[in-house]
C-alpha atoms as a PDB file:
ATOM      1  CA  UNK A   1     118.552  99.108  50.150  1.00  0.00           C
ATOM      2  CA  UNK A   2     118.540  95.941  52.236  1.00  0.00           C
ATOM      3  CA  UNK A   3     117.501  92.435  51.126  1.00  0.00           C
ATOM      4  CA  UNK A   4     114.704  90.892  53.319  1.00  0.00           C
ATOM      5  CA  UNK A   5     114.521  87.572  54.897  1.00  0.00           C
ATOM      6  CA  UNK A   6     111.387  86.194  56.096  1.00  0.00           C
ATOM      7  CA  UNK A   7     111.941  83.848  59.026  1.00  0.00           C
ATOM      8  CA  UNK A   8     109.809  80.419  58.715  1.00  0.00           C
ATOM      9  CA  UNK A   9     107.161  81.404  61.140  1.00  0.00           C
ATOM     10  CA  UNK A  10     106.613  84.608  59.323  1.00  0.00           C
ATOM     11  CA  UNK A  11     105.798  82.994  55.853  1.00  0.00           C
ATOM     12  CA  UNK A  12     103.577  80.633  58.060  1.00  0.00           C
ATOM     13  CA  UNK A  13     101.835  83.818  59.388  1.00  0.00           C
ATOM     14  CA  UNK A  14     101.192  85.206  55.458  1.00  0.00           C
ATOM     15  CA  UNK A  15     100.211  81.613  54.648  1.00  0.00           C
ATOM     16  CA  UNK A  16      97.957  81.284  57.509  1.00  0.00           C
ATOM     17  CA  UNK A  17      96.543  85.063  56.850  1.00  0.00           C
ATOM     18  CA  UNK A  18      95.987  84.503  52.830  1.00  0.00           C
ATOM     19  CA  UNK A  19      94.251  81.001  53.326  1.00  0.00           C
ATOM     20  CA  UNK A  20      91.865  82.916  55.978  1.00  0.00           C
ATOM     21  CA  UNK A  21      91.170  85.722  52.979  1.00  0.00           C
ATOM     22  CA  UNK A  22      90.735  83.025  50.902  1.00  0.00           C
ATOM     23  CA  UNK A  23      87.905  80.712  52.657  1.00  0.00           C
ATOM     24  CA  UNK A  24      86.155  83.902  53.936  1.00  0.00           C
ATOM     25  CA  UNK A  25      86.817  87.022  51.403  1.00  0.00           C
ATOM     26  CA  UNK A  26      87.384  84.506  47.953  1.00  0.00           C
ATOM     27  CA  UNK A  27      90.490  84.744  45.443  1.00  0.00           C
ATOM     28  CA  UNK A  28      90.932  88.269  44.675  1.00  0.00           C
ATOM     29  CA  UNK A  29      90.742  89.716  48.547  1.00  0.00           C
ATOM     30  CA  UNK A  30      93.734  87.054  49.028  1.00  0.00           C
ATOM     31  CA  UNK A  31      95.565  88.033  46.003  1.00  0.00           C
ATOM     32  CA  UNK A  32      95.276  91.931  47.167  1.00  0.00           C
ATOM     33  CA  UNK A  33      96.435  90.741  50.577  1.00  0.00           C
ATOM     34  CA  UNK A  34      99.571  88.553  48.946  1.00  0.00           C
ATOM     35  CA  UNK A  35      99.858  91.837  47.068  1.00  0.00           C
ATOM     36  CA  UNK A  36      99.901  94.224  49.989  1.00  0.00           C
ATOM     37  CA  UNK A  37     102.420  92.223  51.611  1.00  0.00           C
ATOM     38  CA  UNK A  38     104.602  92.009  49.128  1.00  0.00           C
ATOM     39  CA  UNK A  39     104.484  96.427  48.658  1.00  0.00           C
ATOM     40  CA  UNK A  40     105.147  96.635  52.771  1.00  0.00           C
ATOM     41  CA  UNK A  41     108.580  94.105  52.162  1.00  0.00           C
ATOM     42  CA  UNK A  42     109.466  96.315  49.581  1.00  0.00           C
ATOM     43  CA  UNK A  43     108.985  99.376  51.695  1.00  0.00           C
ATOM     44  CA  UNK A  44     111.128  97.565  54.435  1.00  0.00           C
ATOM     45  CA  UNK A  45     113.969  96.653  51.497  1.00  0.00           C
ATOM     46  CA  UNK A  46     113.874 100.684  50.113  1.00  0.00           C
ATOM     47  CA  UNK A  47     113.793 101.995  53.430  1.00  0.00           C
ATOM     48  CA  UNK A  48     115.061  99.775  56.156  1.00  0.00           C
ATOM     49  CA  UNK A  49     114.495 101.021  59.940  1.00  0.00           C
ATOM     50  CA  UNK A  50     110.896 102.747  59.007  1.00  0.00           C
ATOM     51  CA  UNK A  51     108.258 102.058  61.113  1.00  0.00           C
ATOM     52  CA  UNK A  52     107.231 102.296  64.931  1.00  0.00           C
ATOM     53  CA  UNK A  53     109.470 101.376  67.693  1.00  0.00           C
ATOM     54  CA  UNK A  54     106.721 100.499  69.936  1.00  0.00           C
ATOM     55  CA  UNK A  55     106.875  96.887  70.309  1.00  0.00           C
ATOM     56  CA  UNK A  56     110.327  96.573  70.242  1.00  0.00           C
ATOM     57  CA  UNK A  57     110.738  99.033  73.018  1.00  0.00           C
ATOM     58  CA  UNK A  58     107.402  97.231  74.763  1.00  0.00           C
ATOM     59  CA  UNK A  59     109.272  93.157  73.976  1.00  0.00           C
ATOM     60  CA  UNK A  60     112.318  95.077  74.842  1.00  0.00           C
ATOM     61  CA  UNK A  61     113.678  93.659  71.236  1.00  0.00           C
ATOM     62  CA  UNK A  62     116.189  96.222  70.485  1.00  0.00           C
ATOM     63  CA  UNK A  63     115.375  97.702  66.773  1.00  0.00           C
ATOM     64  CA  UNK A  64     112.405  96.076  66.064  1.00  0.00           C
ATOM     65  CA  UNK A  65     110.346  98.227  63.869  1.00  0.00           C
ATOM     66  CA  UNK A  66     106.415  97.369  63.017  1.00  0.00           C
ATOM     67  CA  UNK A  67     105.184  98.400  59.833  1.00  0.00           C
ATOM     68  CA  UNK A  68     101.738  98.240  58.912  1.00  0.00           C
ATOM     69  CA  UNK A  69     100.039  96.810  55.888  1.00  0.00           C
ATOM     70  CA  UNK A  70      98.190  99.776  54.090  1.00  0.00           C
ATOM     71  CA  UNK A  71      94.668  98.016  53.132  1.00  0.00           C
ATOM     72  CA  UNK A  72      94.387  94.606  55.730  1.00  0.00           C
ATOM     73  CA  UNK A  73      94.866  94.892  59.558  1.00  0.00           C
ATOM     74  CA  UNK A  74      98.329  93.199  59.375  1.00  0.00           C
ATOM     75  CA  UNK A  75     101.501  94.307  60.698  1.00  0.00           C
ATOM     76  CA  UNK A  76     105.399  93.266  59.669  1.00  0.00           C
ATOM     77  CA  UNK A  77     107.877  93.178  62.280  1.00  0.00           C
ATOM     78  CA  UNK A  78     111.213  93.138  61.548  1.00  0.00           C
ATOM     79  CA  UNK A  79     114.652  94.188  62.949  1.00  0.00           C
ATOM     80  CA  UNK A  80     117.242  95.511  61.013  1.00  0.00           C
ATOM     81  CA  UNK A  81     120.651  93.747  60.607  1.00  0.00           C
ATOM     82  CA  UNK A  82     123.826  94.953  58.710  1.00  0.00           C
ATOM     83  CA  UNK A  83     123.241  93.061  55.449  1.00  0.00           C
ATOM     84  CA  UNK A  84     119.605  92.120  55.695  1.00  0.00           C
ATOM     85  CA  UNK A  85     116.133  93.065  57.255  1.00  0.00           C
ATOM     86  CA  UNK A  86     114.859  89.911  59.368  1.00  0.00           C
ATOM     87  CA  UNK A  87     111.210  90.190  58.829  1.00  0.00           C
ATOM     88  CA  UNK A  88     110.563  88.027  62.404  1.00  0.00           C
ATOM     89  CA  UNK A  89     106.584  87.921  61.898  1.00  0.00           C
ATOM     90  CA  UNK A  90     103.392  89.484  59.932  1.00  0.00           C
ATOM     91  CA  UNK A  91     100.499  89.482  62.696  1.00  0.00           C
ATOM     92  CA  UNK A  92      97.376  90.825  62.631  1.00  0.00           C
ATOM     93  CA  UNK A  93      96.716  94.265  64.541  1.00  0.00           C
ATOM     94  CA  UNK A  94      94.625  92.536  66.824  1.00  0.00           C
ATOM     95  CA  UNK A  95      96.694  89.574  67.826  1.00  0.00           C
ATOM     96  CA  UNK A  96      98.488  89.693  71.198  1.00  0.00           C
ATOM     97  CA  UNK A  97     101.361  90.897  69.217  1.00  0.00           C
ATOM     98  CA  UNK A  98     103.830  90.875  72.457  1.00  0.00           C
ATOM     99  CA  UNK A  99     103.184  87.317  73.036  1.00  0.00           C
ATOM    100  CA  UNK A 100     103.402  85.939  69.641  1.00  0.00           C
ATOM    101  CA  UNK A 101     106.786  87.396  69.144  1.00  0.00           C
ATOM    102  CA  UNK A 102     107.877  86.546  72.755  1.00  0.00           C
ATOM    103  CA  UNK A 103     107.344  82.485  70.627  1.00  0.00           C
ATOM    104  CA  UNK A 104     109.525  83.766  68.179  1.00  0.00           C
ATOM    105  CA  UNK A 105     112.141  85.854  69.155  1.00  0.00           C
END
């Protein structure tokens, strides 16, 4: 098991994402969002390198893994370290996912 840190820019991305669910879906939709978030970072903690290689092979970001949310079209990235998983962002599926991480990586 590996602790997670969430860089700055991802918590923005979960803010930015629940505040969306919020205005548009109401309360509960966020709070199953906040919720779904939360059971992917523990995934990530219990079982750190899972996920697809993809991007991290496309952003040529050596171990980046993308894991997706299991009930909102949201995806964590996040690159394993030796004492930690840095959880870079948490995009949506549909984003241009290269280029957002290209601003953050």
């Amino acid at each position: 098991m590996k602790p997670r840190a969430l860089r700055q820019i991802a918590e923005t991305d979960i803010e930015n994402a629940f505040a969306y669910y919020l205005n548009d879906a109401g309360p509960d939709t966020a709070l199953r969002f906040l919720h779904d978030v939360e059971t992917a970072l523990m995934h990530i903690e219990q079982n750190p390198g899972t996920g697809s290689p993809r991007y991290g092979e496309l952003c040529e970001v050596p171990g980046l893994r993308l894991w997706m949310l299991s009930r909102f079209p949201y995806a964590l990235l996040s690159v394993e370290q030796a004492a930690y998983s840095d959880v870079l962002r948490v995009l949506h599926q549909h984003s241009d996912i290269p280029a957002q991480l290209a601003d953050s990586y």
